[in-house]
N, C-alpha and C. Protein backbone atom coordinates (compact mmCIF):
# COMPACT_ATOMS: atom_id res chain seq x y z
N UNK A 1 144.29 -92.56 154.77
CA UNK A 1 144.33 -93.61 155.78
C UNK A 1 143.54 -93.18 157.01
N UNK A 2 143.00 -93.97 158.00
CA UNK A 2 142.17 -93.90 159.38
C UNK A 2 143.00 -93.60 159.84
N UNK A 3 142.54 -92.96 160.98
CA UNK A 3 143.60 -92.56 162.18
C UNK A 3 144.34 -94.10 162.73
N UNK A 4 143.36 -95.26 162.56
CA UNK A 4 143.53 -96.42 163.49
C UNK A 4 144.58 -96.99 162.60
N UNK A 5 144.83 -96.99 161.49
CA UNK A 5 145.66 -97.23 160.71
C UNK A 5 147.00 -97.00 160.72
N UNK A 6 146.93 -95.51 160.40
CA UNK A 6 148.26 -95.05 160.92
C UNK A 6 148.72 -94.99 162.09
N UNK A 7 147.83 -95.15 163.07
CA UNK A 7 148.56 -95.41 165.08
C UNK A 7 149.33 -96.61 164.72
N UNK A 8 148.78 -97.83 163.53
CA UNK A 8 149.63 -99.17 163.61
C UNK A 8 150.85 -99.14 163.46
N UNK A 9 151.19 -97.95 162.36
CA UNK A 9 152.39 -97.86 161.58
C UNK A 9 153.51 -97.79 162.66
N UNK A 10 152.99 -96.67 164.17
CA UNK A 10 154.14 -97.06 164.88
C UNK A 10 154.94 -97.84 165.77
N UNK A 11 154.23 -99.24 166.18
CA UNK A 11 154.82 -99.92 167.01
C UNK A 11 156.36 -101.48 165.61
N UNK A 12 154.98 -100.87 164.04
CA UNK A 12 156.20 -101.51 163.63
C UNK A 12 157.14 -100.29 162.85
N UNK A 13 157.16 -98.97 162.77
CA UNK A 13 158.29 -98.38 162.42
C UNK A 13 159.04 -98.39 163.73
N UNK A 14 158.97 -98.56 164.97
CA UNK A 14 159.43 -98.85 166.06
C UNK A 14 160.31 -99.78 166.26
N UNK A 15 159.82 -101.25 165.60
CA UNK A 15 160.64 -102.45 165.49
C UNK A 15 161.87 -102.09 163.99
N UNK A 16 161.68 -101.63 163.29
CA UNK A 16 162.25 -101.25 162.52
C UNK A 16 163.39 -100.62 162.53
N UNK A 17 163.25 -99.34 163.74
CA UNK A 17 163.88 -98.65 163.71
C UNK A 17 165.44 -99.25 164.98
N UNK A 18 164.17 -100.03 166.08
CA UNK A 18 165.65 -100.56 166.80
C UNK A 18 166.20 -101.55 166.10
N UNK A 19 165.94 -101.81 165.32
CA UNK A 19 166.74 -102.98 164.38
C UNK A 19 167.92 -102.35 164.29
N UNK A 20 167.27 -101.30 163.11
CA UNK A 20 168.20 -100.11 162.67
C UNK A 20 169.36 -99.87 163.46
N UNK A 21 169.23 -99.17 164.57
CA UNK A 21 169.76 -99.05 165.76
C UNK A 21 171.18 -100.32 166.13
N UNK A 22 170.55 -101.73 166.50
CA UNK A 22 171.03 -102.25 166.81
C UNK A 22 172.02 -103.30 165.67
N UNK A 23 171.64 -103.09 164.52
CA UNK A 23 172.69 -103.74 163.53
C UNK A 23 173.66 -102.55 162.81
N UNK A 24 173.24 -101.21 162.81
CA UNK A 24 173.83 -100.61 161.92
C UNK A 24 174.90 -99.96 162.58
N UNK A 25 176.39 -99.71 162.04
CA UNK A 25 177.18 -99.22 162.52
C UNK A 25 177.96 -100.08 163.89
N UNK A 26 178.24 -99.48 164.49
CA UNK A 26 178.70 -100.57 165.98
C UNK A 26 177.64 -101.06 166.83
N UNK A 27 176.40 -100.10 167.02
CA UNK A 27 175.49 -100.41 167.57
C UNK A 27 175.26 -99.31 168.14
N UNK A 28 173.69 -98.54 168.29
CA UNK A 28 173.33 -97.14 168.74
C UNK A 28 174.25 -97.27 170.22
N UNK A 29 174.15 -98.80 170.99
CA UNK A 29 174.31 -98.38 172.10
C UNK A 29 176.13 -98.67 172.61
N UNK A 30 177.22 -98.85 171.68
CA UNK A 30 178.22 -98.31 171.60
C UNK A 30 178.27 -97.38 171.23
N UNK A 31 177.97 -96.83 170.21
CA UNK A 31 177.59 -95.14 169.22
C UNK A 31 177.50 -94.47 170.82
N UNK A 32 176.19 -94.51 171.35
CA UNK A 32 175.84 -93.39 172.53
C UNK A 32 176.95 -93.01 173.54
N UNK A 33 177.21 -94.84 174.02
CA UNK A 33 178.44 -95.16 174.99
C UNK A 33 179.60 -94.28 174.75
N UNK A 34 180.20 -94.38 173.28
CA UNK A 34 181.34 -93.57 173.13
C UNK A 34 180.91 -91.57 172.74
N UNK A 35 179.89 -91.45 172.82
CA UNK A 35 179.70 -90.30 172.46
C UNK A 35 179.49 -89.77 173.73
N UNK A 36 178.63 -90.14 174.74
CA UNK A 36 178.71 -89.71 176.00
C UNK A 36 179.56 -89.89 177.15
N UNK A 37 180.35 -90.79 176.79
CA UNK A 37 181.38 -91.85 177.69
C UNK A 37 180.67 -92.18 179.06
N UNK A 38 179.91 -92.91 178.45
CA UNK A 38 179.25 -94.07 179.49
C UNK A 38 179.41 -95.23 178.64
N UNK A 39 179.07 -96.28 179.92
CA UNK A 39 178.48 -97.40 179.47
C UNK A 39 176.39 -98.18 179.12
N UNK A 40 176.45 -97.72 178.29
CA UNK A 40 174.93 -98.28 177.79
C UNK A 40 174.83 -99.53 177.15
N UNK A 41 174.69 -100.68 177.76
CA UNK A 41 174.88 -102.21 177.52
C UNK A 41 173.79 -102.53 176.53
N UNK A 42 174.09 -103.13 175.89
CA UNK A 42 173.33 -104.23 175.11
C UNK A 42 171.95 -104.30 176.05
N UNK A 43 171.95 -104.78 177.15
CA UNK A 43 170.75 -105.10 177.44
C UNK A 43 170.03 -103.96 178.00
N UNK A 44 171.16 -102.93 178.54
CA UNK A 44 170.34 -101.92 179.07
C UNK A 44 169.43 -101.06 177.68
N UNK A 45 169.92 -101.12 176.45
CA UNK A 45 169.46 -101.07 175.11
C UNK A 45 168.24 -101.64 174.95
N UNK A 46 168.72 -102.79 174.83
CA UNK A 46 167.18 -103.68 175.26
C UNK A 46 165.82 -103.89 176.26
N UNK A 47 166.36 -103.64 177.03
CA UNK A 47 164.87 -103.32 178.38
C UNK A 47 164.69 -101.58 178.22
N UNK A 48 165.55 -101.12 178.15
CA UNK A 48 164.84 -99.68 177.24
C UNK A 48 163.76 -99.75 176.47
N UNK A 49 164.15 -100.49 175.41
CA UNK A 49 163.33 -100.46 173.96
C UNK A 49 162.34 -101.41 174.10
N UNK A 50 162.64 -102.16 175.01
CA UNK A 50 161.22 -103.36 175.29
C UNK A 50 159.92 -102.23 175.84
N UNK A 51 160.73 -101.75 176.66
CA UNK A 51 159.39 -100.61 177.71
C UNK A 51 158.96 -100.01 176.66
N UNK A 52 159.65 -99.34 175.85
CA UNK A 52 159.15 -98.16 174.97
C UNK A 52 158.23 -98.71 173.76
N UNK A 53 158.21 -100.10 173.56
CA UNK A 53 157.89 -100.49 172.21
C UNK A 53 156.61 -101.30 173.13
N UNK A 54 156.87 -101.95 174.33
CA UNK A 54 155.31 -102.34 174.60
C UNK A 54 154.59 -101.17 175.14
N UNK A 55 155.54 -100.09 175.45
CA UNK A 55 154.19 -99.31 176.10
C UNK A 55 153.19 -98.66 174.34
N UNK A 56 153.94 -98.51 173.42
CA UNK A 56 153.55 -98.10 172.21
C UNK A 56 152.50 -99.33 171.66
N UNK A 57 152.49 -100.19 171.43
CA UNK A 57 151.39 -101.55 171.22
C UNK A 57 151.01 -101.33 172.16
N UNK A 58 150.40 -101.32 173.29
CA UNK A 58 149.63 -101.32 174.50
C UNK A 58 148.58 -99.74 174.25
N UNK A 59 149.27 -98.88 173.84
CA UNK A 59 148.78 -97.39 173.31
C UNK A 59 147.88 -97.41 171.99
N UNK A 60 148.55 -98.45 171.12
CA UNK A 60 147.56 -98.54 169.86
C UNK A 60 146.47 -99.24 169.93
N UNK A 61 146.67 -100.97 170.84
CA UNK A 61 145.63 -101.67 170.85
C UNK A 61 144.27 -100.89 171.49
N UNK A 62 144.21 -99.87 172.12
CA UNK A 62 143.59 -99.46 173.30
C UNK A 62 143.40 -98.24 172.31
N UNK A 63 143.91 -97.95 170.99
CA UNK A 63 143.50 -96.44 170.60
C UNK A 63 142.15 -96.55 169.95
N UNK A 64 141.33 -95.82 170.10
CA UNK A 64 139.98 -95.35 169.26
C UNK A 64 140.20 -93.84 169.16
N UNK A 65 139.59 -93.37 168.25
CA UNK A 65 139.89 -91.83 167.60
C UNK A 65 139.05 -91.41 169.15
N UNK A 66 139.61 -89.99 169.57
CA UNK A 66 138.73 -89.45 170.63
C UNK A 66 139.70 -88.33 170.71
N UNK A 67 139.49 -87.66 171.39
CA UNK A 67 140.25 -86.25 171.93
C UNK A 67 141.46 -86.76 172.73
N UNK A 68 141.44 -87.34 174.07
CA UNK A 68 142.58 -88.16 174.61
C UNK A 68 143.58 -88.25 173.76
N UNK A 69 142.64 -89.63 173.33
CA UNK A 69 143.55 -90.84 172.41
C UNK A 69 144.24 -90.17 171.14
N UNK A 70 143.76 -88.99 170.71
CA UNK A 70 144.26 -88.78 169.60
C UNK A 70 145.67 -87.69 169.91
N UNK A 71 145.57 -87.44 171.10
CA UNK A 71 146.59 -86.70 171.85
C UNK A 71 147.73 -87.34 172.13
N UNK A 72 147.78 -88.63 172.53
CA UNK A 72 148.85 -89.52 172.76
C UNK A 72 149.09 -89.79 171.58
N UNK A 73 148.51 -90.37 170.70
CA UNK A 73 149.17 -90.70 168.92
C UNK A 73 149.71 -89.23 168.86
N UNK A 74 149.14 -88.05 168.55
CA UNK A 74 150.17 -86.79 168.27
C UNK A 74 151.30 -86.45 168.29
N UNK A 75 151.34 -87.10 170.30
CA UNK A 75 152.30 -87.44 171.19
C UNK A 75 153.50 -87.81 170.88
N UNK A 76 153.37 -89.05 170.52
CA UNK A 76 153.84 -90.71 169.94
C UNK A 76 154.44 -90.00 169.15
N UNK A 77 153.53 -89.58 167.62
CA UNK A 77 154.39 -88.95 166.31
C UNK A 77 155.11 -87.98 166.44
N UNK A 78 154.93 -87.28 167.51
CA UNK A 78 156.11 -85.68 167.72
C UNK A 78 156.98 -86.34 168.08
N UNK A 79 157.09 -87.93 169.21
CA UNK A 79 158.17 -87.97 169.42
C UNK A 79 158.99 -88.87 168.29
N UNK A 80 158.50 -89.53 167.73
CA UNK A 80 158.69 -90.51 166.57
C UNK A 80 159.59 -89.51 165.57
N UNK A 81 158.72 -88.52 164.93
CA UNK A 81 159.52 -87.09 164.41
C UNK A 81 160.84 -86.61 165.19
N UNK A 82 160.08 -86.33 166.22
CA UNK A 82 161.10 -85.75 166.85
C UNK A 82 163.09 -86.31 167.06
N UNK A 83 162.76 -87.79 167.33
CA UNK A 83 163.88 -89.01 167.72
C UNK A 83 164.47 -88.93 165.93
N UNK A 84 163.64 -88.82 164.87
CA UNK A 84 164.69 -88.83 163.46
C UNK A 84 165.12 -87.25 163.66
N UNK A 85 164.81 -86.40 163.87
CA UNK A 85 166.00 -85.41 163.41
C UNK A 85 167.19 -85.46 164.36
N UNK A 86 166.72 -85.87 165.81
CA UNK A 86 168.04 -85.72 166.80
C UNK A 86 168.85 -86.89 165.99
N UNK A 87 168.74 -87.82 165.55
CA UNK A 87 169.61 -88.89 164.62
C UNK A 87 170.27 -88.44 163.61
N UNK A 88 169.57 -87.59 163.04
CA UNK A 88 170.42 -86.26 161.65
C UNK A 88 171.15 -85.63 162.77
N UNK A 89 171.01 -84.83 163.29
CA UNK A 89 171.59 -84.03 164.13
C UNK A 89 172.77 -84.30 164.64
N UNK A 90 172.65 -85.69 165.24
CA UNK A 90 173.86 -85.89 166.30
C UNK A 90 174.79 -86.62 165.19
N UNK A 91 174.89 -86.80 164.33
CA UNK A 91 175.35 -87.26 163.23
C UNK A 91 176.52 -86.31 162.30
N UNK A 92 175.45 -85.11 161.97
CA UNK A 92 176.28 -83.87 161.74
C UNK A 92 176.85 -82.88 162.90
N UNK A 93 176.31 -83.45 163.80
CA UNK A 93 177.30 -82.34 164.98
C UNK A 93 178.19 -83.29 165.61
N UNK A 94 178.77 -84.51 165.16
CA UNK A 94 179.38 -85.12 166.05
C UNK A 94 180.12 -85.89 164.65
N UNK A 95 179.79 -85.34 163.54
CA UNK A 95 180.49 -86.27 162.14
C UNK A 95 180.84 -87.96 162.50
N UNK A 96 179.73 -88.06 162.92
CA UNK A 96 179.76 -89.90 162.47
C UNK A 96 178.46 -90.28 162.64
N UNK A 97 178.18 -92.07 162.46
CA UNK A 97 176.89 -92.24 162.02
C UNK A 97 176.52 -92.60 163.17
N UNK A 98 175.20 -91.71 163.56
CA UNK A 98 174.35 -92.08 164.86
C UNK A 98 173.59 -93.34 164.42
N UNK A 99 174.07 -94.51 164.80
CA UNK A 99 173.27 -95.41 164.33
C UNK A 99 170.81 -95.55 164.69
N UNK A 100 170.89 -95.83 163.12
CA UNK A 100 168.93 -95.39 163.67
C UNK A 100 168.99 -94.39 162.83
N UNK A 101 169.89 -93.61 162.05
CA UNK A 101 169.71 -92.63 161.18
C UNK A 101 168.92 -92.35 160.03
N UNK A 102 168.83 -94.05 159.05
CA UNK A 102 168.51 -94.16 158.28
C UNK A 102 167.11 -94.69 158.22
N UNK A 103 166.53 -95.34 159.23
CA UNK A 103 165.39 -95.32 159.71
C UNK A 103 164.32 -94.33 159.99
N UNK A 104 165.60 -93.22 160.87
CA UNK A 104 164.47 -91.68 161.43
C UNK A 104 164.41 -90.53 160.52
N UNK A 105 165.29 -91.23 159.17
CA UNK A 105 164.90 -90.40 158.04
C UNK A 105 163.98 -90.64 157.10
N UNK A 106 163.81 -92.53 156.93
CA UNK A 106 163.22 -92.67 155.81
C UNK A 106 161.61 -93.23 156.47
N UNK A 107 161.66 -93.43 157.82
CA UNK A 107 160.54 -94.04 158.32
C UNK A 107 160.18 -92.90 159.37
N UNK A 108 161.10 -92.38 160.50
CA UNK A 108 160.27 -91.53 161.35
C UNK A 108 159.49 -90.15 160.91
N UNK A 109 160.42 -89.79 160.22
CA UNK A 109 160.20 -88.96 159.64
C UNK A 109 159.17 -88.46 158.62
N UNK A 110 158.91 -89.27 157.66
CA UNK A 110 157.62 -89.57 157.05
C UNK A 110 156.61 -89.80 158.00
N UNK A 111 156.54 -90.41 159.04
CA UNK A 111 155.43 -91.30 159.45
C UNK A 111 155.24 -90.22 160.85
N UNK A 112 156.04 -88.90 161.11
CA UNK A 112 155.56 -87.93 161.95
C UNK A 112 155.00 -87.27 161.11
N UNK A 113 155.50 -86.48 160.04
CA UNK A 113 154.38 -85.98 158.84
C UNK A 113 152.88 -86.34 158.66
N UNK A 114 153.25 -87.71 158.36
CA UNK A 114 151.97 -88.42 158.02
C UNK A 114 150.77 -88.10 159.38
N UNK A 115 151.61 -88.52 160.79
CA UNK A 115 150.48 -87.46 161.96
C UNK A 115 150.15 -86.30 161.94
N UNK A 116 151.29 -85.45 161.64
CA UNK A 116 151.29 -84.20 162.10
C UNK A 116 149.86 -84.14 160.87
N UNK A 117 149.58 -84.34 159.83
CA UNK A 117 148.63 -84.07 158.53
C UNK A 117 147.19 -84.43 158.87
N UNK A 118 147.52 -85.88 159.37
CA UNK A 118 145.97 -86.04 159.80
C UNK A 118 145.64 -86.83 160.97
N UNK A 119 146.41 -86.48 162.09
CA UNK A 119 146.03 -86.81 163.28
C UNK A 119 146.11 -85.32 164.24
N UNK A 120 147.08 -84.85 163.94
CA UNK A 120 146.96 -83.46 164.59
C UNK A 120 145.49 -82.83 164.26
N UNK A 121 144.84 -82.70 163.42
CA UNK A 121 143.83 -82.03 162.94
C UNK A 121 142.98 -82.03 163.96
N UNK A 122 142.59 -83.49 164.63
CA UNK A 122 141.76 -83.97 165.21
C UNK A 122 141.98 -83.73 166.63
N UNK A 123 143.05 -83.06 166.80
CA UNK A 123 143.18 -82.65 168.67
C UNK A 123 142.96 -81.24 168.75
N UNK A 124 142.16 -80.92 169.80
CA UNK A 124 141.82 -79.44 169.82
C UNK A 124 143.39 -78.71 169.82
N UNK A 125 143.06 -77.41 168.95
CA UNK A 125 144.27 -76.79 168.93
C UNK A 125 145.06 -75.82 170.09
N UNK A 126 143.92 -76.02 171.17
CA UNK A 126 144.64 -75.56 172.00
C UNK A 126 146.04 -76.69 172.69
N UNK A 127 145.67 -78.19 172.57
CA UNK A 127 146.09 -79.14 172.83
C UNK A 127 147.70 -79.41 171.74
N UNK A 128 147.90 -78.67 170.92
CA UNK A 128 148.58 -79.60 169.51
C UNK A 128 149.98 -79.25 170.34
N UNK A 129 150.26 -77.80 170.83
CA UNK A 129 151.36 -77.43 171.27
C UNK A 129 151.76 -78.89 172.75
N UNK A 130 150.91 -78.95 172.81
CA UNK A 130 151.47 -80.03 174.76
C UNK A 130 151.76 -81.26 173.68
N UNK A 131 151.21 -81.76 172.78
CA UNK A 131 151.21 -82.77 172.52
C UNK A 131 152.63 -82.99 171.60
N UNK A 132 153.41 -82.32 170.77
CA UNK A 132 154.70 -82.16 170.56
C UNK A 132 155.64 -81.77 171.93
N UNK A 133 154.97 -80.73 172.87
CA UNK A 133 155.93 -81.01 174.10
C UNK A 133 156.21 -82.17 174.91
N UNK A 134 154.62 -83.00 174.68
CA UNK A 134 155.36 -84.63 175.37
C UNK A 134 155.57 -85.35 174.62
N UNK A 135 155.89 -85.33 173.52
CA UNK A 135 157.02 -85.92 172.55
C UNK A 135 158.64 -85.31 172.91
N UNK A 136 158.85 -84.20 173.05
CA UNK A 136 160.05 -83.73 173.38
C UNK A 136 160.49 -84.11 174.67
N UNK A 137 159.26 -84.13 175.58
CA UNK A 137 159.64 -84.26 177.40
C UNK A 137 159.95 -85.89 177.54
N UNK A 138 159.24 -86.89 176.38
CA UNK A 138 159.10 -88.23 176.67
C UNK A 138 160.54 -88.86 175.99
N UNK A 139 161.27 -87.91 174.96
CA UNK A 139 162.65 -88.14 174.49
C UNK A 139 163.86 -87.57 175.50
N UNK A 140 163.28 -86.77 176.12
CA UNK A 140 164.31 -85.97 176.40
C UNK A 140 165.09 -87.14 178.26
N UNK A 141 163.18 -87.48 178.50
CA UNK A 141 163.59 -88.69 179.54
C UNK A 141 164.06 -89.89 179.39
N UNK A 142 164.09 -90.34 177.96
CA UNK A 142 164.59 -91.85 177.44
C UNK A 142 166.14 -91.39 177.27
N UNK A 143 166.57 -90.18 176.77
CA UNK A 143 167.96 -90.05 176.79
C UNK A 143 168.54 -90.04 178.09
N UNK A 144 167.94 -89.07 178.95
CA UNK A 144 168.68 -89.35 180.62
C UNK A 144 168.45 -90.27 181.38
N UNK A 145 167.39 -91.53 180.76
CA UNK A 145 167.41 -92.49 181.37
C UNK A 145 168.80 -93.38 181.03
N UNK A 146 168.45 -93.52 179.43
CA UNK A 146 170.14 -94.22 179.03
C UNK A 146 171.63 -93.50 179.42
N UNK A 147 171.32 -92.06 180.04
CA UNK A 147 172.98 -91.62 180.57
C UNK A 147 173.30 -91.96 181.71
N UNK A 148 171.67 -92.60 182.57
CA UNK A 148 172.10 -92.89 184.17
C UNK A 148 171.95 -94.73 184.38
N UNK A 149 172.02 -95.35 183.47
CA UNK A 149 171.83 -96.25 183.74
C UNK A 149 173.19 -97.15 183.93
């Protein structure tokens, strides 16, 4: 597959996945609510995932293969990767179903592979390490955004 190809795959494994999220189980954002004991509303769920899913289409329409651009897709897929194992994770360290589980196994997960194989290639390697760190730094701010909201 083109690089331009697979950048598509993520704004709809994206829609996919908050589906996932939002029908399976009670809902990721009761799941979170009672796991962190906050409140994370339905809508605060939603204008979350709106930002995150247009800024991702806004990232693809605008992608052409280049050094940059191929840094943010890397990006994108470390964090795409990254968001299915914390879903395994918090699942087995907390024995219940992180709702989005079955998504960030059968879709994120593949479809960070599928970057890491042939989109990573294409970013200088001094670059590959930052580009999984702002996958980690860009998850790690969507979670403390949903604990302060």
């Amino acid at each position: 597959m083109k690089p331009k190809h697979i950048a598509w795959l993520l704004p709809v494994a994206y829609l996919v996945h908050i589906f996932d999220e939002y029908v399976s189980g009670t809902g990721f954002h009761n799941w979170f609510s009672e796991i962190f004991k906050i409140n994370l509303s339905v809508t605060d769920f939603v204008v979350i995932n709106s930002f995150g899913f247009t800024a991702t289409v806004i990232i693809v329409i605008l992608y052409s293969p280049g050094k940059i651009n191929n840094f943010i897709i890397a990006a994108l897929g470390s964090l795409f990767f990254i968001n299915g194992l914390i879903h395994l994770a918090a699942s087995v360290l907390t024995s219940t179903y992180s709702p989005g589980t079955i998504s960030g196994l059968a879709i994120y997960l593949p479809l960070g592979f599928l970057i890491f194989k042939n989109i990573f290639p294409l970013v200088p390697e001094q670059q590959r390490g930052m580009a999984v760190a702002a996958g980690l730094i860009i998850q790690l701010a969507v979670t403390l955004i949903a604990l302060n909201v």
